[in-house]
PDB file of N, CA and C in Angstrom:
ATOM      1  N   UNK A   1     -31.458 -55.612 -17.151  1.00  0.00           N
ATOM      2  CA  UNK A   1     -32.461 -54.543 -17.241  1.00  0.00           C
ATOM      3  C   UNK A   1     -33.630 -55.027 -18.071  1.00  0.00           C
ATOM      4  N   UNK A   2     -35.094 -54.621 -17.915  1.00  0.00           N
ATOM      5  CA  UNK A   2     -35.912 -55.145 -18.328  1.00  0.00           C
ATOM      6  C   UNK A   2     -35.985 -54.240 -19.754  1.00  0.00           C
ATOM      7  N   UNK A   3     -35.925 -52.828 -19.449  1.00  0.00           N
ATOM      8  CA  UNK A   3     -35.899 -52.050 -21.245  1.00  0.00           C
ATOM      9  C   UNK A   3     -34.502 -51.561 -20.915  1.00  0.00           C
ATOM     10  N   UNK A   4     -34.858 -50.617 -22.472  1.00  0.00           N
ATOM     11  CA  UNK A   4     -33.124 -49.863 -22.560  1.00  0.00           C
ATOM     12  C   UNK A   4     -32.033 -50.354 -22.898  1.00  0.00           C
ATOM     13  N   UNK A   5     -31.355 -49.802 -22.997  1.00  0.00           N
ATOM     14  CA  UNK A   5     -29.684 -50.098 -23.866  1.00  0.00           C
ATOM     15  C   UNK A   5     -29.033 -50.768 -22.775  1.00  0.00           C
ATOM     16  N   UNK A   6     -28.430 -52.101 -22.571  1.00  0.00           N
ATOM     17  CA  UNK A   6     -27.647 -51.984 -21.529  1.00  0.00           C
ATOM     18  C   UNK A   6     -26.125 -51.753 -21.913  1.00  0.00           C
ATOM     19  N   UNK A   7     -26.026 -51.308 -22.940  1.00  0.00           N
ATOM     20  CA  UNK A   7     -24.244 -51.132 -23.429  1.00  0.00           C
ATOM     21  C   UNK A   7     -24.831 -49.538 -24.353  1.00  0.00           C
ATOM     22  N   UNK A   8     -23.847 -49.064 -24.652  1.00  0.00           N
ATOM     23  CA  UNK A   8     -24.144 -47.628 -25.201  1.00  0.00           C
ATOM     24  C   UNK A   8     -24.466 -47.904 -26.922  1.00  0.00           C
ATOM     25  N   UNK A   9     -25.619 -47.324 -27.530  1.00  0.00           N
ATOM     26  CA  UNK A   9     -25.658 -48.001 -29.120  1.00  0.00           C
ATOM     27  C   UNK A   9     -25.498 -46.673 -29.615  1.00  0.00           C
ATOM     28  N   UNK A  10     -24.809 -46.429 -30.771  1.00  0.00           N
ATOM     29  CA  UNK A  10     -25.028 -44.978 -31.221  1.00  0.00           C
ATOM     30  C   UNK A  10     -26.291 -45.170 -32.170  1.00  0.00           C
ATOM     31  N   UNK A  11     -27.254 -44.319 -32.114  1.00  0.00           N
ATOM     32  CA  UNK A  11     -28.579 -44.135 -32.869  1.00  0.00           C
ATOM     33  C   UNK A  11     -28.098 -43.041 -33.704  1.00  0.00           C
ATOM     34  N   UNK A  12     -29.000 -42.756 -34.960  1.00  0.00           N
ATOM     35  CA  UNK A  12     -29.198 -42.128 -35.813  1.00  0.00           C
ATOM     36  C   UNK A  12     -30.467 -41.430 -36.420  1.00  0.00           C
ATOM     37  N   UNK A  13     -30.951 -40.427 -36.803  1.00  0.00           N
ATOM     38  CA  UNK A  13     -32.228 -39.643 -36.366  1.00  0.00           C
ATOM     39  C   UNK A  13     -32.553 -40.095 -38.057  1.00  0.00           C
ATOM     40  N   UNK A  14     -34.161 -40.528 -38.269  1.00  0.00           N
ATOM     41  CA  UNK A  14     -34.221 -40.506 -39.121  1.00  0.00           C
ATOM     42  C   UNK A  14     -34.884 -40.145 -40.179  1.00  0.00           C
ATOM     43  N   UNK A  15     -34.757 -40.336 -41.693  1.00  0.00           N
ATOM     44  CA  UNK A  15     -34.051 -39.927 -42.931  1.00  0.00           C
ATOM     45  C   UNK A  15     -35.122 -38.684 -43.319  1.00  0.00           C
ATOM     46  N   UNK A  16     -35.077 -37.539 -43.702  1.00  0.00           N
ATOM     47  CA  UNK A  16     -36.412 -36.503 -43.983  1.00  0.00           C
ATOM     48  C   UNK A  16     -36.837 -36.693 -44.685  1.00  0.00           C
ATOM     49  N   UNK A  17     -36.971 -37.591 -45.727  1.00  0.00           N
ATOM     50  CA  UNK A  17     -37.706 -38.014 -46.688  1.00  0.00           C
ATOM     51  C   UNK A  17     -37.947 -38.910 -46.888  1.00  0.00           C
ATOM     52  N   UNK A  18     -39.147 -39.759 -46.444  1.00  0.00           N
ATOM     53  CA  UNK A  18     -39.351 -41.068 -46.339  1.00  0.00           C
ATOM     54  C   UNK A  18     -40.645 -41.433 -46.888  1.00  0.00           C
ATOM     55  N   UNK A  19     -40.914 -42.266 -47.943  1.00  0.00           N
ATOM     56  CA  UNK A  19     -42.269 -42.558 -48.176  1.00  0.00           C
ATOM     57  C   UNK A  19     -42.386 -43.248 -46.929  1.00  0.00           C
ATOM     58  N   UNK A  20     -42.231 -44.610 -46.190  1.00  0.00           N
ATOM     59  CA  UNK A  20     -42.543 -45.567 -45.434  1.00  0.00           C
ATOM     60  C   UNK A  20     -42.845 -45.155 -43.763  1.00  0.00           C
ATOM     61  N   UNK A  21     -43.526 -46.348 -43.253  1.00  0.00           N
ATOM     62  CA  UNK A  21     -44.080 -45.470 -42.683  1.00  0.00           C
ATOM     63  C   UNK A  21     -43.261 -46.409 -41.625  1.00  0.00           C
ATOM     64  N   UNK A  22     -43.567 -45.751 -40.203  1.00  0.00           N
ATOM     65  CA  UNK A  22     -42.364 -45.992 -38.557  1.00  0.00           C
ATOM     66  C   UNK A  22     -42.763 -47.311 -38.334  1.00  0.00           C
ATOM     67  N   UNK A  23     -41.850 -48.262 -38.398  1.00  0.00           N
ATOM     68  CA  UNK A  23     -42.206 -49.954 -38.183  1.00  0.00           C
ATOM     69  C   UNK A  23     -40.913 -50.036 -37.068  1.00  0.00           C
ATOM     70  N   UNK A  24     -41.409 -50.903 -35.673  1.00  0.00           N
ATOM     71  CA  UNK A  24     -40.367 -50.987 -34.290  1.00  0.00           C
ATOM     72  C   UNK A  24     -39.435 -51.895 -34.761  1.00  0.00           C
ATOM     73  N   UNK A  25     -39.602 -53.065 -35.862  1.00  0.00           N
ATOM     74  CA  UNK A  25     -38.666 -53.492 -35.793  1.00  0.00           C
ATOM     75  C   UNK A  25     -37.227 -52.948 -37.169  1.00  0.00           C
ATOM     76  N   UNK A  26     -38.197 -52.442 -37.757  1.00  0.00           N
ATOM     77  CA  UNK A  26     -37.517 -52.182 -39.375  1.00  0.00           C
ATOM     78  C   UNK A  26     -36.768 -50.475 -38.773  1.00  0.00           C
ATOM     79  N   UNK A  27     -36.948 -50.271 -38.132  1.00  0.00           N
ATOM     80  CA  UNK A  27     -36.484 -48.361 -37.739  1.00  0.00           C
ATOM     81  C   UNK A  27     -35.700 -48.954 -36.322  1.00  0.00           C
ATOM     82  N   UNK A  28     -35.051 -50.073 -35.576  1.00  0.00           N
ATOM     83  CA  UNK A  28     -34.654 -49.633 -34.689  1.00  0.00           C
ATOM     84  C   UNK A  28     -33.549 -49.144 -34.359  1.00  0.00           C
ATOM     85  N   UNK A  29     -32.949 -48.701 -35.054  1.00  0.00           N
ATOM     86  CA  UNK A  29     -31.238 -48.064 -35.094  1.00  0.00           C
ATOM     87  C   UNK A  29     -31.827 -46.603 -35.170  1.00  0.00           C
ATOM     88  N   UNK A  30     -33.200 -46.158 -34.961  1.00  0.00           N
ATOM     89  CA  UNK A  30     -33.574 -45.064 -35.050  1.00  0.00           C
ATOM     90  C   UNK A  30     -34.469 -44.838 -33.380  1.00  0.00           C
ATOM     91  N   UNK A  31     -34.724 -46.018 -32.994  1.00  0.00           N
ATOM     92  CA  UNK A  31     -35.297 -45.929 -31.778  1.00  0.00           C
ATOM     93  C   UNK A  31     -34.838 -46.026 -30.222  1.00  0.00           C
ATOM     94  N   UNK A  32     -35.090 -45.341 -29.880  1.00  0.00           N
ATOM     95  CA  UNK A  32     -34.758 -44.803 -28.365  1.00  0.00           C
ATOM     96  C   UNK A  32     -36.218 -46.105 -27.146  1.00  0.00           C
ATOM     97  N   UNK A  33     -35.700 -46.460 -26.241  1.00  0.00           N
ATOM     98  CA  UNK A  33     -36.620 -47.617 -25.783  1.00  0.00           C
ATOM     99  C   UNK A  33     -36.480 -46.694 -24.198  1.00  0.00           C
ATOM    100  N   UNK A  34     -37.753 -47.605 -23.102  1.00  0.00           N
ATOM    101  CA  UNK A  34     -37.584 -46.731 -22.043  1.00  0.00           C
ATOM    102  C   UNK A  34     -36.652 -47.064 -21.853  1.00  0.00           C
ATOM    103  N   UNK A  35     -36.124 -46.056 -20.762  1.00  0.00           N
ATOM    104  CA  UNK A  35     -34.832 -46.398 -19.821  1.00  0.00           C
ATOM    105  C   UNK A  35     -33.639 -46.329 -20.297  1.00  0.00           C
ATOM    106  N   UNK A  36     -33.831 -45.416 -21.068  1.00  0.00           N
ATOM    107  CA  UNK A  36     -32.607 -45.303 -22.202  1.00  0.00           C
ATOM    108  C   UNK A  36     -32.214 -44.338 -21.819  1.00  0.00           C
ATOM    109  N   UNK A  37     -30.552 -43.638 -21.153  1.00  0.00           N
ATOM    110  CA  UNK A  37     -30.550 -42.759 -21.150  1.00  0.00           C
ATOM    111  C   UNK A  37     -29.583 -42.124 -22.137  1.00  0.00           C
ATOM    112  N   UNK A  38     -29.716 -40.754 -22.980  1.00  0.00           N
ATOM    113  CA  UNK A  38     -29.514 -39.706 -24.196  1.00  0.00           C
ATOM    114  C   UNK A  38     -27.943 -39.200 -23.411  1.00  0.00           C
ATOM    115  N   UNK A  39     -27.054 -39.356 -23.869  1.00  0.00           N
ATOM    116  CA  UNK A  39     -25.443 -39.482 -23.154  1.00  0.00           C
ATOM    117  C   UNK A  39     -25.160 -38.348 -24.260  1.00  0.00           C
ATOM    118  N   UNK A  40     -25.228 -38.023 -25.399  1.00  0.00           N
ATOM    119  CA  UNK A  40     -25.466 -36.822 -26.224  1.00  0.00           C
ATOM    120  C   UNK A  40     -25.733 -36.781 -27.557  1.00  0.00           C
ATOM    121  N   UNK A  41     -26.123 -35.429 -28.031  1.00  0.00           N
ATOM    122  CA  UNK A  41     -27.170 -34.992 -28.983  1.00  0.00           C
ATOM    123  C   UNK A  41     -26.557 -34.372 -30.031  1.00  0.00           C
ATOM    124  N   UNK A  42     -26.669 -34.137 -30.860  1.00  0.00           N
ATOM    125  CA  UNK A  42     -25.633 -33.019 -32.000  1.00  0.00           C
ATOM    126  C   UNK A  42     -26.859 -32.537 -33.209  1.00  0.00           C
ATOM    127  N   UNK A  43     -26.988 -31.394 -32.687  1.00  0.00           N
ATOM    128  CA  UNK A  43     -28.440 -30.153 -33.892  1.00  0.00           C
ATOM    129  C   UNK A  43     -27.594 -30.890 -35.024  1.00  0.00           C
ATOM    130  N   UNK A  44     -28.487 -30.449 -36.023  1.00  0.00           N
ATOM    131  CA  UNK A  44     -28.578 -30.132 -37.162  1.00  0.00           C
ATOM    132  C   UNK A  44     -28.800 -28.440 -37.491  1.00  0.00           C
ATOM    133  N   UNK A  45     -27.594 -28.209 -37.969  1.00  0.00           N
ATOM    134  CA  UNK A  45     -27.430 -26.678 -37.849  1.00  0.00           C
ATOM    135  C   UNK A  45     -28.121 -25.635 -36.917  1.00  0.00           C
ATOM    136  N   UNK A  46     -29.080 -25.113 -36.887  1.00  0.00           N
ATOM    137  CA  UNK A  46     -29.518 -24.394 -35.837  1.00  0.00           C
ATOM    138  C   UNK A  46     -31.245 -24.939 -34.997  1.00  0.00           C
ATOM    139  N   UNK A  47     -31.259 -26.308 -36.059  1.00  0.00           N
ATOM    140  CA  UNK A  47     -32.626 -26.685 -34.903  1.00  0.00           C
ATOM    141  C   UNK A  47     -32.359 -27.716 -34.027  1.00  0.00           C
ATOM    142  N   UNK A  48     -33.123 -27.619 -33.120  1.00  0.00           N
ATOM    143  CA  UNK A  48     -32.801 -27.952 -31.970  1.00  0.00           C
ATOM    144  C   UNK A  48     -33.191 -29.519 -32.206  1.00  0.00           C
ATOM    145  N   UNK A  49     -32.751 -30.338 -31.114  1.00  0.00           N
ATOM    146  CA  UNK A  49     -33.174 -32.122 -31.437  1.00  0.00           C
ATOM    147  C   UNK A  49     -34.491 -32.247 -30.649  1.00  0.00           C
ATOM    148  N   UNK A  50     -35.054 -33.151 -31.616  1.00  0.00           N
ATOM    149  CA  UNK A  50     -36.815 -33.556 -30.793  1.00  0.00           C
ATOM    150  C   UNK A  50     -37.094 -34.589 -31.219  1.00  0.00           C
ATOM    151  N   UNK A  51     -37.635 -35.575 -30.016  1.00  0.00           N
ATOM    152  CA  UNK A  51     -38.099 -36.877 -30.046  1.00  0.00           C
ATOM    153  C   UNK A  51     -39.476 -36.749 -29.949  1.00  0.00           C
ATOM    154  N   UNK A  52     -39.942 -38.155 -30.185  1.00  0.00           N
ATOM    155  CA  UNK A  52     -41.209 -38.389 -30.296  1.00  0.00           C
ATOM    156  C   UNK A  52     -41.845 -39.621 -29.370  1.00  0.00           C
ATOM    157  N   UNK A  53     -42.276 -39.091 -28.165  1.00  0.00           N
ATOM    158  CA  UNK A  53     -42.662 -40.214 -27.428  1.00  0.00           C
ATOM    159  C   UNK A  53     -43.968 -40.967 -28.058  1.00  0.00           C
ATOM    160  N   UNK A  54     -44.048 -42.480 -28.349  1.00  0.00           N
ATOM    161  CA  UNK A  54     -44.660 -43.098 -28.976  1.00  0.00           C
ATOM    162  C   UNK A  54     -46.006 -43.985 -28.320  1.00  0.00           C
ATOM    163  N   UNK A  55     -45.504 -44.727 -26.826  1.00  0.00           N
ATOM    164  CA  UNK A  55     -46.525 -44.638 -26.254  1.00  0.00           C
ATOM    165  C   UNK A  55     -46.085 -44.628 -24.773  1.00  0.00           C
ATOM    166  N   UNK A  56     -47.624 -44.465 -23.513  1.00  0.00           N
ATOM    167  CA  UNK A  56     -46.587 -44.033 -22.338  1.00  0.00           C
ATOM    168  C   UNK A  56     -47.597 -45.134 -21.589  1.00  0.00           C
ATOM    169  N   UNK A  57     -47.207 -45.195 -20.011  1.00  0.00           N
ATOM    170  CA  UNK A  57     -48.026 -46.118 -19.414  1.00  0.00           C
ATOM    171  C   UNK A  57     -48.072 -47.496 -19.612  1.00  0.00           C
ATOM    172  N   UNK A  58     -49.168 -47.755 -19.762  1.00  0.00           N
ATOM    173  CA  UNK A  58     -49.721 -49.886 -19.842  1.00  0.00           C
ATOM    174  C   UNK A  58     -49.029 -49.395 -21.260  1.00  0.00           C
ATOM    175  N   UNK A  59     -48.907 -49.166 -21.993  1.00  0.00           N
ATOM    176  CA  UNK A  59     -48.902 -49.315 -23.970  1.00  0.00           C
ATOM    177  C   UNK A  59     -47.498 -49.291 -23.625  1.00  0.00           C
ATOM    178  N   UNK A  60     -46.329 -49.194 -23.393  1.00  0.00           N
ATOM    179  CA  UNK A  60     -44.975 -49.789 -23.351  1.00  0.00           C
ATOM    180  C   UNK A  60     -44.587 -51.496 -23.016  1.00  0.00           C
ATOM    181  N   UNK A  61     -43.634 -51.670 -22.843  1.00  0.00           N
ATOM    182  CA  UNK A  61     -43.161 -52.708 -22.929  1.00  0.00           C
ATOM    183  C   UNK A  61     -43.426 -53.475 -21.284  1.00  0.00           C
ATOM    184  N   UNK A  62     -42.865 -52.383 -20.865  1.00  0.00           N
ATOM    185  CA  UNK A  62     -42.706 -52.211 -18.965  1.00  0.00           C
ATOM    186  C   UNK A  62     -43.817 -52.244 -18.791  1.00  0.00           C
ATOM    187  N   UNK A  63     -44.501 -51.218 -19.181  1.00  0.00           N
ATOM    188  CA  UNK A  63     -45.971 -50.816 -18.421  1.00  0.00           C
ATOM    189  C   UNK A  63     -47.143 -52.166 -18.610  1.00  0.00           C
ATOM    190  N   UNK A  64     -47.025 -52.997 -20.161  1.00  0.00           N
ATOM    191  CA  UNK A  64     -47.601 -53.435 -20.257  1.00  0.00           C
ATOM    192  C   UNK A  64     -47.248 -54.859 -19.074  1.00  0.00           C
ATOM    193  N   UNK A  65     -45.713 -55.200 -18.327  1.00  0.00           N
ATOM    194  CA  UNK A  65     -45.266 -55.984 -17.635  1.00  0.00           C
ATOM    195  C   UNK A  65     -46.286 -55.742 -16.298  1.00  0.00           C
ATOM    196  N   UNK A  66     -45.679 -54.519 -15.970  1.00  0.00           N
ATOM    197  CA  UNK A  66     -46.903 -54.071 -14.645  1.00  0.00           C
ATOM    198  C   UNK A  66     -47.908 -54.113 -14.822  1.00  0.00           C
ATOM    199  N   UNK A  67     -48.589 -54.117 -15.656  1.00  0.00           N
ATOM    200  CA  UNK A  67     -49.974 -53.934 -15.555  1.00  0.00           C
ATOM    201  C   UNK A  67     -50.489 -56.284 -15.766  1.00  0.00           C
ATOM    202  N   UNK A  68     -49.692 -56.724 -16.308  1.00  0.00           N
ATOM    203  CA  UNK A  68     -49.928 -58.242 -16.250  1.00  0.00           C
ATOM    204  C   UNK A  68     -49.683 -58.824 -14.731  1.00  0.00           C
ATOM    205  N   UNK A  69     -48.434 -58.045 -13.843  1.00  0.00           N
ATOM    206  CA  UNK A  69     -48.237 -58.263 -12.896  1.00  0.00           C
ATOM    207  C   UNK A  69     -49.653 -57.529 -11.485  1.00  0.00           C
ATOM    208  N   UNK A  70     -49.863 -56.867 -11.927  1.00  0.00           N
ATOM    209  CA  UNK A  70     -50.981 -55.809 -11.139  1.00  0.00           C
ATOM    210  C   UNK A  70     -52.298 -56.269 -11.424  1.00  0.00           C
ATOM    211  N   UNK A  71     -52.829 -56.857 -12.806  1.00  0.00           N
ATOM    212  CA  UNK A  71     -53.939 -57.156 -12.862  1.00  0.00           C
ATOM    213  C   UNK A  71     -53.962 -58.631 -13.710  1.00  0.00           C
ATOM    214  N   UNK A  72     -53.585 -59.957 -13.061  1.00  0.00           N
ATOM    215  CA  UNK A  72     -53.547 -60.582 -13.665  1.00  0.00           C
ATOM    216  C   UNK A  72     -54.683 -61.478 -14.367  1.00  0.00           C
ATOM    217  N   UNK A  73     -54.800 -61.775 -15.298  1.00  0.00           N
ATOM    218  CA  UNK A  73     -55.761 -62.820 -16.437  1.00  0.00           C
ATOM    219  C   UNK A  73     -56.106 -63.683 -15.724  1.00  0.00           C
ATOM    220  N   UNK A  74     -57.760 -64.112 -15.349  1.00  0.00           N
ATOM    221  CA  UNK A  74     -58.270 -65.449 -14.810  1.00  0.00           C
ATOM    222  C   UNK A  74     -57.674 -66.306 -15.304  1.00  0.00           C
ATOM    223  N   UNK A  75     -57.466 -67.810 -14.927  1.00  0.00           N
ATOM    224  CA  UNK A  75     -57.091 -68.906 -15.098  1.00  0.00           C
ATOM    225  C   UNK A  75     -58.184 -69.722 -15.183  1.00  0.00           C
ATOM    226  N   UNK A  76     -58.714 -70.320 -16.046  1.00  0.00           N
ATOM    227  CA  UNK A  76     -59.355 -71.331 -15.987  1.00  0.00           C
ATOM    228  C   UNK A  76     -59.129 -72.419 -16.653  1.00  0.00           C
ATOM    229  N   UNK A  77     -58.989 -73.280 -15.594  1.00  0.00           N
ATOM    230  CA  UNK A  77     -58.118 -74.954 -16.129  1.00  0.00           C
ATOM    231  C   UNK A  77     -59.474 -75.836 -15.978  1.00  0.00           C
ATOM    232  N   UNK A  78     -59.462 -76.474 -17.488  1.00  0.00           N
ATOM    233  CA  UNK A  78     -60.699 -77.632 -17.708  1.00  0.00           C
ATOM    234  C   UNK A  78     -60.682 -78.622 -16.487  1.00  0.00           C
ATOM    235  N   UNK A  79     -59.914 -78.728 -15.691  1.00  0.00           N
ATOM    236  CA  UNK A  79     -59.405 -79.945 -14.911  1.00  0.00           C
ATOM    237  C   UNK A  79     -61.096 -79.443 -13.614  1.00  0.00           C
ATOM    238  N   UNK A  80     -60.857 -78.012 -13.565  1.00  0.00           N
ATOM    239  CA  UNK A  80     -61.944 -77.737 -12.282  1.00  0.00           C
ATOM    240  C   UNK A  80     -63.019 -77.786 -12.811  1.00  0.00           C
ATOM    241  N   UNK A  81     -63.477 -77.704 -13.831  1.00  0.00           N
ATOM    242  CA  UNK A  81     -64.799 -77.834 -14.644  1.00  0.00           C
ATOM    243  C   UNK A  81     -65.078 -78.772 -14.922  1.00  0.00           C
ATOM    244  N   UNK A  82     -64.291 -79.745 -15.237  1.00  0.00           N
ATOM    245  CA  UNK A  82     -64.472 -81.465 -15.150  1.00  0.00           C
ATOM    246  C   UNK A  82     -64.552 -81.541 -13.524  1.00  0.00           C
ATOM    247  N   UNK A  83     -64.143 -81.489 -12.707  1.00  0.00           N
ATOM    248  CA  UNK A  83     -63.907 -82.145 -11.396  1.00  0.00           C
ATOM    249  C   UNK A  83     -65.672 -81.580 -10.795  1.00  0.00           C
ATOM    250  N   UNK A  84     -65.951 -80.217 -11.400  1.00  0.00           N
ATOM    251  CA  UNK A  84     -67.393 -79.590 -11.017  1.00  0.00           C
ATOM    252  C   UNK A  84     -68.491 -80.404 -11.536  1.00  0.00           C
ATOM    253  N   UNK A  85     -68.192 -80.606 -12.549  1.00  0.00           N
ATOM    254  CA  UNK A  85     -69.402 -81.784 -13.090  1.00  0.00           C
ATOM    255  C   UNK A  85     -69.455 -83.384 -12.532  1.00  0.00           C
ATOM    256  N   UNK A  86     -68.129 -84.148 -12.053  1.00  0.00           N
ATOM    257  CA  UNK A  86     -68.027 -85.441 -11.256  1.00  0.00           C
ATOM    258  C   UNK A  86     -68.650 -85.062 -10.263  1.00  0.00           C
ATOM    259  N   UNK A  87     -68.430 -83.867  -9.998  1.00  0.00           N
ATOM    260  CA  UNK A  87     -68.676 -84.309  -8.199  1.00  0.00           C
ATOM    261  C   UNK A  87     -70.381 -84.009  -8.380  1.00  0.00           C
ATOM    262  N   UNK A  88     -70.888 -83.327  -9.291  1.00  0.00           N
ATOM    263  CA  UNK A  88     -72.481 -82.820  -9.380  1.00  0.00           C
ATOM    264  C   UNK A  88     -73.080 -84.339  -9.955  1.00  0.00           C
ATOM    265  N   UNK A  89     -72.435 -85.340 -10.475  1.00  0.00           N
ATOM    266  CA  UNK A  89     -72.943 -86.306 -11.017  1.00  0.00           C
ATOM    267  C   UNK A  89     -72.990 -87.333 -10.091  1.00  0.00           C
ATOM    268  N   UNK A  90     -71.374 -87.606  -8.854  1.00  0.00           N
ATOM    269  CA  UNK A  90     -71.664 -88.020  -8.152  1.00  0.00           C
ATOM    270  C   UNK A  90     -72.508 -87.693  -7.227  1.00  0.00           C
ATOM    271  N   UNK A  91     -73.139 -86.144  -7.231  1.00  0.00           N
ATOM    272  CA  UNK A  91     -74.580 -86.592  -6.096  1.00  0.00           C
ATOM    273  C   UNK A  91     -75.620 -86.399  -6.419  1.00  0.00           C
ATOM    274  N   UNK A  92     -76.053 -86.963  -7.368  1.00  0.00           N
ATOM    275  CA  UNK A  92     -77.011 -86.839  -7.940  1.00  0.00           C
ATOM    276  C   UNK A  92     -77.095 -88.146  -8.007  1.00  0.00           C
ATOM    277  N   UNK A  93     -76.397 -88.841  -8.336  1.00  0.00           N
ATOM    278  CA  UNK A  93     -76.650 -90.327  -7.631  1.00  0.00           C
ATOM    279  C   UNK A  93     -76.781 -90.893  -6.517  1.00  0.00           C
ATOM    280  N   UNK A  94     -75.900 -90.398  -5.997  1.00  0.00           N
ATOM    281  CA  UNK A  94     -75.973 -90.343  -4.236  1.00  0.00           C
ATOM    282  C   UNK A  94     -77.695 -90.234  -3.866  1.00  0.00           C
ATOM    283  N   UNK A  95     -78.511 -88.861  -4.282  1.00  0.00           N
ATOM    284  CA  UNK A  95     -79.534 -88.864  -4.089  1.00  0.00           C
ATOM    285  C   UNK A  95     -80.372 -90.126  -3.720  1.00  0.00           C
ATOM    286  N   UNK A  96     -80.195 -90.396  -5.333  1.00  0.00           N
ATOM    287  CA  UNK A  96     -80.858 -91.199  -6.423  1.00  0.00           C
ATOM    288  C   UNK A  96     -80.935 -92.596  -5.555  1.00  0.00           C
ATOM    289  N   UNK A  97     -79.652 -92.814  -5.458  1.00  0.00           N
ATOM    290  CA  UNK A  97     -79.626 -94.362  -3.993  1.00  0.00           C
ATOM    291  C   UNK A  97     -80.168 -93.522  -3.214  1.00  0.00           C
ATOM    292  N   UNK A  98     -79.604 -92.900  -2.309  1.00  0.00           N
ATOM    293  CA  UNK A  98     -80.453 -92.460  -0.963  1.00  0.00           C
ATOM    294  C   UNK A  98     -82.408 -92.541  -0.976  1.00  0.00           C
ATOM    295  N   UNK A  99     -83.287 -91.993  -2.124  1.00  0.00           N
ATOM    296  CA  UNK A  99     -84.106 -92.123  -2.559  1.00  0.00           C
ATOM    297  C   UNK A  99     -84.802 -93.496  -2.604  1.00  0.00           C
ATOM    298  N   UNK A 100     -84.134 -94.599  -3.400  1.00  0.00           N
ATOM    299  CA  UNK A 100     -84.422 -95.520  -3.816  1.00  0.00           C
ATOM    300  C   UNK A 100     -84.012 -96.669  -2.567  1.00  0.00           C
ATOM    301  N   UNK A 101     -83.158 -96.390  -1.583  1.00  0.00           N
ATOM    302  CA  UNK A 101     -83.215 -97.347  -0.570  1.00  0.00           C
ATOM    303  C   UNK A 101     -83.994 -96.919   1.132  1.00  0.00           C
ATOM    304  N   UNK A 102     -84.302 -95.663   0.826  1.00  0.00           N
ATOM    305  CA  UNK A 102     -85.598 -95.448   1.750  1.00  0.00           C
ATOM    306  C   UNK A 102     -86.678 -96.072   2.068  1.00  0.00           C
ATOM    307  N   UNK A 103     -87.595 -96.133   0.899  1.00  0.00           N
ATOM    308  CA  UNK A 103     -88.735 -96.964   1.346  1.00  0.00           C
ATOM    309  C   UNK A 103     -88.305 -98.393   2.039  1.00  0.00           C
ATOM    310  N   UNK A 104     -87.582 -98.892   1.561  1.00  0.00           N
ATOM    311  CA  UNK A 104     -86.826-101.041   1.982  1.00  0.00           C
ATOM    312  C   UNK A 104     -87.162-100.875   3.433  1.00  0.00           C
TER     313      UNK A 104
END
C-alpha cells in the first residue's frame, strides 16, 4: 500500500495539555495517515471523538504522488544544450568554408 497502516497500530489521542506544538514525525503514535481505516473509537466520557484533517488533495503524501505523476517536472539534461551549441558551431563553420571556397 502506498499510505496507511498495513497491519492494525493501536493509536492514542493526544495529551490536553501540551505546550509543543504537532510535529509528523515526533506525534506519530498520535497520527492517523490516508487510507487508514478507524476499526474503533472509545469517548472520553460523554464527548464524542474528533479528528483533525491536516491536509487534503496535492498537500498529502498520495496526492502529492499524483500530482508528480500527472504533471511531471521538465527535464533538462546539459548533454542537449551542449549537443545545441556543437551543432550551431558546426555550422557556422560550415558557412564560413562554404563562403570562403566560393569565389576559387
Amino acid at each position: 500500500m502506498l499510505t496507511g497502516e498495513s497491519v492494525p497500530v493501536m493509536k492514542s489521542s493526544l495529551p490536553i495539555v501540551s505546550s509543543e506544538t504537532y510535529d509528523d514525525n515526533e506525534s506519530s503514535k498520535h497520527t492517523l495517515y490516508g487510507g487508514t481505516g478507524v476499526i474503533q473509537t472509545r469517548p472520553v466520557g460523554n464527548e464524542p471523538v474528533l479528528g483533525l484533517v491536516k491536509s487534503t488533495g496535492f498537500l498529502t503524501t498520495k496526492g502529492s504522488l499524483i500530482r508528480d505523476i500527472l504533471y511531471p517536472k521538465e527535464i533538462k539534461f546539459k548533454f542537449y544544450q551542449d549537443g545545441f551549441k556543437f551543432v550551431g558551431i558546426m555550422a557556422c563553420l560550415a558557412i564560413l568554408a562554404q563562403v570562403i571556397t566560393l569565389p576559387m
